[in-house]
C-alpha atoms as a PDB file:
ATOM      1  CA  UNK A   1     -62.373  57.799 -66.095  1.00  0.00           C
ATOM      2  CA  UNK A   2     -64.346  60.983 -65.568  1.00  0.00           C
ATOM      3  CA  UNK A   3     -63.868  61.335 -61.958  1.00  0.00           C
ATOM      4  CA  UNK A   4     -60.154  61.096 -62.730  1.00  0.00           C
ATOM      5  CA  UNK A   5     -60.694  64.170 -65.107  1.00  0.00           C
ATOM      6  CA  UNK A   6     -62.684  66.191 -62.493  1.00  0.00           C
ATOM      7  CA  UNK A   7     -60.145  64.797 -59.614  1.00  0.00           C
ATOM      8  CA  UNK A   8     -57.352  66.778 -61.954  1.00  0.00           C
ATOM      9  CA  UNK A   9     -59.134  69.844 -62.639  1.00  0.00           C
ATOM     10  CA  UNK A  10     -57.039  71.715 -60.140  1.00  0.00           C
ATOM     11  CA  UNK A  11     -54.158  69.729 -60.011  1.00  0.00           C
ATOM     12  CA  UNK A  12     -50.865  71.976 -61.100  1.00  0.00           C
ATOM     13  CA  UNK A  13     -50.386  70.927 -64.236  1.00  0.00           C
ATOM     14  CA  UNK A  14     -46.296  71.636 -64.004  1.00  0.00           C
ATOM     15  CA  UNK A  15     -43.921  69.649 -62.632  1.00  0.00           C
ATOM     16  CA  UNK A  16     -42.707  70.426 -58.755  1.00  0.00           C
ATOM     17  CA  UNK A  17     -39.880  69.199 -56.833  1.00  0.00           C
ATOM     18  CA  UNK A  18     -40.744  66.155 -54.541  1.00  0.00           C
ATOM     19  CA  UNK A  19     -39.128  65.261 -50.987  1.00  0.00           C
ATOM     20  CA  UNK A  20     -37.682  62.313 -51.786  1.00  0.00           C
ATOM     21  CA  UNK A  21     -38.151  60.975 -48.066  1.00  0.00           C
ATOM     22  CA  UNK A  22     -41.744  61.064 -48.579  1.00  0.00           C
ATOM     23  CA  UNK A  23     -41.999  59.154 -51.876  1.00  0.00           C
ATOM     24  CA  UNK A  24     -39.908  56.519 -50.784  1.00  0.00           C
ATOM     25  CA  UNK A  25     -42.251  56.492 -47.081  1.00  0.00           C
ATOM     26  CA  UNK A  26     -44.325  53.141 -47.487  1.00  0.00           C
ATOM     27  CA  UNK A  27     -41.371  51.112 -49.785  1.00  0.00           C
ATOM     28  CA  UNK A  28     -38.065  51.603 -48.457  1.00  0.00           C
ATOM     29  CA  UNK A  29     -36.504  52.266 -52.076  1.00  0.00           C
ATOM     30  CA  UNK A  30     -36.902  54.691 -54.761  1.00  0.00           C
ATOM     31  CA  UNK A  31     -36.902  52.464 -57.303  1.00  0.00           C
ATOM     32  CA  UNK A  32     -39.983  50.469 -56.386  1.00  0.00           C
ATOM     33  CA  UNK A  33     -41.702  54.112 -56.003  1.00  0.00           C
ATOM     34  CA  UNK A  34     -40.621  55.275 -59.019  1.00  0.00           C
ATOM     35  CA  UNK A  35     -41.808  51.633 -60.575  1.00  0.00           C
ATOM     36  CA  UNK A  36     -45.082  51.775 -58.438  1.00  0.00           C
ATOM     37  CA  UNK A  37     -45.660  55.140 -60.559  1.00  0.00           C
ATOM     38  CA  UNK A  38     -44.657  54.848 -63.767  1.00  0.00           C
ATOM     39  CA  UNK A  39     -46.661  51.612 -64.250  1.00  0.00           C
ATOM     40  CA  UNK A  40     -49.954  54.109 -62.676  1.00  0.00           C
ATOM     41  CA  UNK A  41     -48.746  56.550 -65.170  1.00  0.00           C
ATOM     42  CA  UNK A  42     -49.276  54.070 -67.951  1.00  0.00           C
ATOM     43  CA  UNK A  43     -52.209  52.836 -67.250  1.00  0.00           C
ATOM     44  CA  UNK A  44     -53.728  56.343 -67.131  1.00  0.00           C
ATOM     45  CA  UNK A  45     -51.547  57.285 -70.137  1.00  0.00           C
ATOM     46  CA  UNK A  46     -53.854  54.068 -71.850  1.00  0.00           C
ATOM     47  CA  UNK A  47     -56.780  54.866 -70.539  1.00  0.00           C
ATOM     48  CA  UNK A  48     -56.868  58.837 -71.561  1.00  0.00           C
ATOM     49  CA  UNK A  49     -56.094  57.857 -75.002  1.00  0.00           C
ATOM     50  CA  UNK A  50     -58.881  55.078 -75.334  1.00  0.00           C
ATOM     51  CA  UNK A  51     -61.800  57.873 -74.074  1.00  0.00           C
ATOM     52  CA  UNK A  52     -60.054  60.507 -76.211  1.00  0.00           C
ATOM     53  CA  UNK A  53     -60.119  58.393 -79.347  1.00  0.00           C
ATOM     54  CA  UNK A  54     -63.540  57.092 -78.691  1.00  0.00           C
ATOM     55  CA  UNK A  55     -64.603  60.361 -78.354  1.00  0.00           C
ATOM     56  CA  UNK A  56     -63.051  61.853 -81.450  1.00  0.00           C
ATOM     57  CA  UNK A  57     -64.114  58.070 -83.357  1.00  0.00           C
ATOM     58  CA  UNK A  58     -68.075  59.819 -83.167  1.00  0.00           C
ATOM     59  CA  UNK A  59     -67.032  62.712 -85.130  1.00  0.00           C
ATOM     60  CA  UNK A  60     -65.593  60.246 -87.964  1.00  0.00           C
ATOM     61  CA  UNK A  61     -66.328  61.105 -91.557  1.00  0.00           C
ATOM     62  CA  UNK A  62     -65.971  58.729 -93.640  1.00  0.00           C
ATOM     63  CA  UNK A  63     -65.306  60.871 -97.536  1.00  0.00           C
ATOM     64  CA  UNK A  64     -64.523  59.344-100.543  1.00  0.00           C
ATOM     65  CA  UNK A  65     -62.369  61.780-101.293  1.00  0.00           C
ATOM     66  CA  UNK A  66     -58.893  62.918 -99.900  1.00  0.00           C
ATOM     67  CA  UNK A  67     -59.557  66.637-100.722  1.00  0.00           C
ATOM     68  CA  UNK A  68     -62.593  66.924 -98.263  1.00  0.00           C
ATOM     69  CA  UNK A  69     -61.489  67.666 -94.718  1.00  0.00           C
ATOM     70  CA  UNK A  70     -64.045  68.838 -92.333  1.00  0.00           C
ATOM     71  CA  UNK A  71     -63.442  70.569 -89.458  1.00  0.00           C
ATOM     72  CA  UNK A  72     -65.604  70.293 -86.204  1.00  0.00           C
ATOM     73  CA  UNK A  73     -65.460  73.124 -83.568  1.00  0.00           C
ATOM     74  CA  UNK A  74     -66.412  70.042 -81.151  1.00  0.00           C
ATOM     75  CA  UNK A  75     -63.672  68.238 -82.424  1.00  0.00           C
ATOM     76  CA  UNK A  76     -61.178  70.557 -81.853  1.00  0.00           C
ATOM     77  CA  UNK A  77     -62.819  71.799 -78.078  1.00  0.00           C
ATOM     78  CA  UNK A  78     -62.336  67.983 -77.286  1.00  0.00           C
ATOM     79  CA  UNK A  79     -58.978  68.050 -78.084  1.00  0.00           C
ATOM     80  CA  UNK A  80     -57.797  71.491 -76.334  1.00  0.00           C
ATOM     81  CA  UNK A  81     -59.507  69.607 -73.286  1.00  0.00           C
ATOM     82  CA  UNK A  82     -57.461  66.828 -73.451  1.00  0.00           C
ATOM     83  CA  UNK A  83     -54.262  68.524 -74.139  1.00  0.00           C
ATOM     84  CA  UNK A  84     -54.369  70.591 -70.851  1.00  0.00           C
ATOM     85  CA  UNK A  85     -54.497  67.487 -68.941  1.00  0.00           C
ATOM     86  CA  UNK A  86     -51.813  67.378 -66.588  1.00  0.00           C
ATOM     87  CA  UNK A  87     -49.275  64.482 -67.523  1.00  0.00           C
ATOM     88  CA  UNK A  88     -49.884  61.303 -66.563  1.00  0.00           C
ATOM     89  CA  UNK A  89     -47.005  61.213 -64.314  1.00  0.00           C
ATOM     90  CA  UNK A  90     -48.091  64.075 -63.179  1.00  0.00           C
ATOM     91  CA  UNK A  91     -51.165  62.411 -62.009  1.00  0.00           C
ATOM     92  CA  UNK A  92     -49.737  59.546 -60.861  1.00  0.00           C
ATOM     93  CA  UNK A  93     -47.253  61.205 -58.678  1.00  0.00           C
ATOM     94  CA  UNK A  94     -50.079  62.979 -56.618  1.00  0.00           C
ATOM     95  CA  UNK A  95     -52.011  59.994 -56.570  1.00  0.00           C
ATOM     96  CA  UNK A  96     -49.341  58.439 -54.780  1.00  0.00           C
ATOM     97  CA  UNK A  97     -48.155  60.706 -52.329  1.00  0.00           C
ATOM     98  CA  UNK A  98     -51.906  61.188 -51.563  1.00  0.00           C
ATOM     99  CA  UNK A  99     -52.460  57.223 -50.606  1.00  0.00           C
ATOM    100  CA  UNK A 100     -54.656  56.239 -53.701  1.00  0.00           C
ATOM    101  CA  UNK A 101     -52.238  53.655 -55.344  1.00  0.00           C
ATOM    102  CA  UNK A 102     -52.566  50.481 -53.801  1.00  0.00           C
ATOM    103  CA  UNK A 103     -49.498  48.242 -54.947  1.00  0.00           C
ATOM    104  CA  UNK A 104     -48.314  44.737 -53.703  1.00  0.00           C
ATOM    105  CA  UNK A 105     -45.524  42.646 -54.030  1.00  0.00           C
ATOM    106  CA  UNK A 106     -46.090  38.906 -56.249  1.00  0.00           C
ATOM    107  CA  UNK A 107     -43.251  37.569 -54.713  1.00  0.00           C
ATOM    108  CA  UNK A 108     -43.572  36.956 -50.877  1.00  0.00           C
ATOM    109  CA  UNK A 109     -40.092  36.557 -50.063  1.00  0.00           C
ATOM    110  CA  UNK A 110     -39.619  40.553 -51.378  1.00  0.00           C
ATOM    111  CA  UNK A 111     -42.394  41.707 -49.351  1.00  0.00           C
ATOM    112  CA  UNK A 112     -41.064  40.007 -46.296  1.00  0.00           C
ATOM    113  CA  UNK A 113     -37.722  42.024 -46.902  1.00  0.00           C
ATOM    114  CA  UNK A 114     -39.279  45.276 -46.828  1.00  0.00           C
ATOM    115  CA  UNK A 115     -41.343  44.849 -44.185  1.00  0.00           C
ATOM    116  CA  UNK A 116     -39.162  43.562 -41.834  1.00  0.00           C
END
């Protein structure tokens, strides 16, 4: 996950407009690109808020008492970190056009389709 975080360090963390005749370059069909992507941006989406919870889970008080809330300068740096990630779409949008999201089809007779 961390090369992910340095890989988006510089990536534009606002939306642009995409060519759609690029996107839809290696499938045919919009849909399936748009598919191919939002099921990346999931899994990102998943896997940001597993490392950001374990993260936060070390700084975990565990008070008696309702009244006592503690706050951690750490804590909070984590989170500004996090928040200023680009969107996970966002991500998985330029990790497509750029060729890093390997995808295939389970059914044979689809693939055939396409590629023919």
């Amino acid at each position: 996950m961390s090369d992910i975080k340095t890989r988006v360090q510089n990536l534009d963390p606002n939306v642009t407009a995409r060519d759609i005749k690029d996107l839809v370059r290696h499938t045919g069909n919009i849909y399936e690109t748009l598919n191919i992507i939002t099921r990346r941006a999931k899994q990102l989406s998943m896997d940001i808020k597993q490392e950001l919870n374990g993260k936060l889970q070390e700084f975990t008080v565990n008070a008696e008492t309702i009244e006592e809330v503690h706050e951690n300068k750490e804590q909070i740096e984590i989170s500004k970190f996090y928040e200023k990630l680009p969107n996970p779409v966002v991500i998985a949008t330029d990790e497509y056009i750029r060729g890093e999201i390997h995808h295939r089809y389970v059914d044979e007779k689809k693939q055939k389709k396409i590629v023919s």
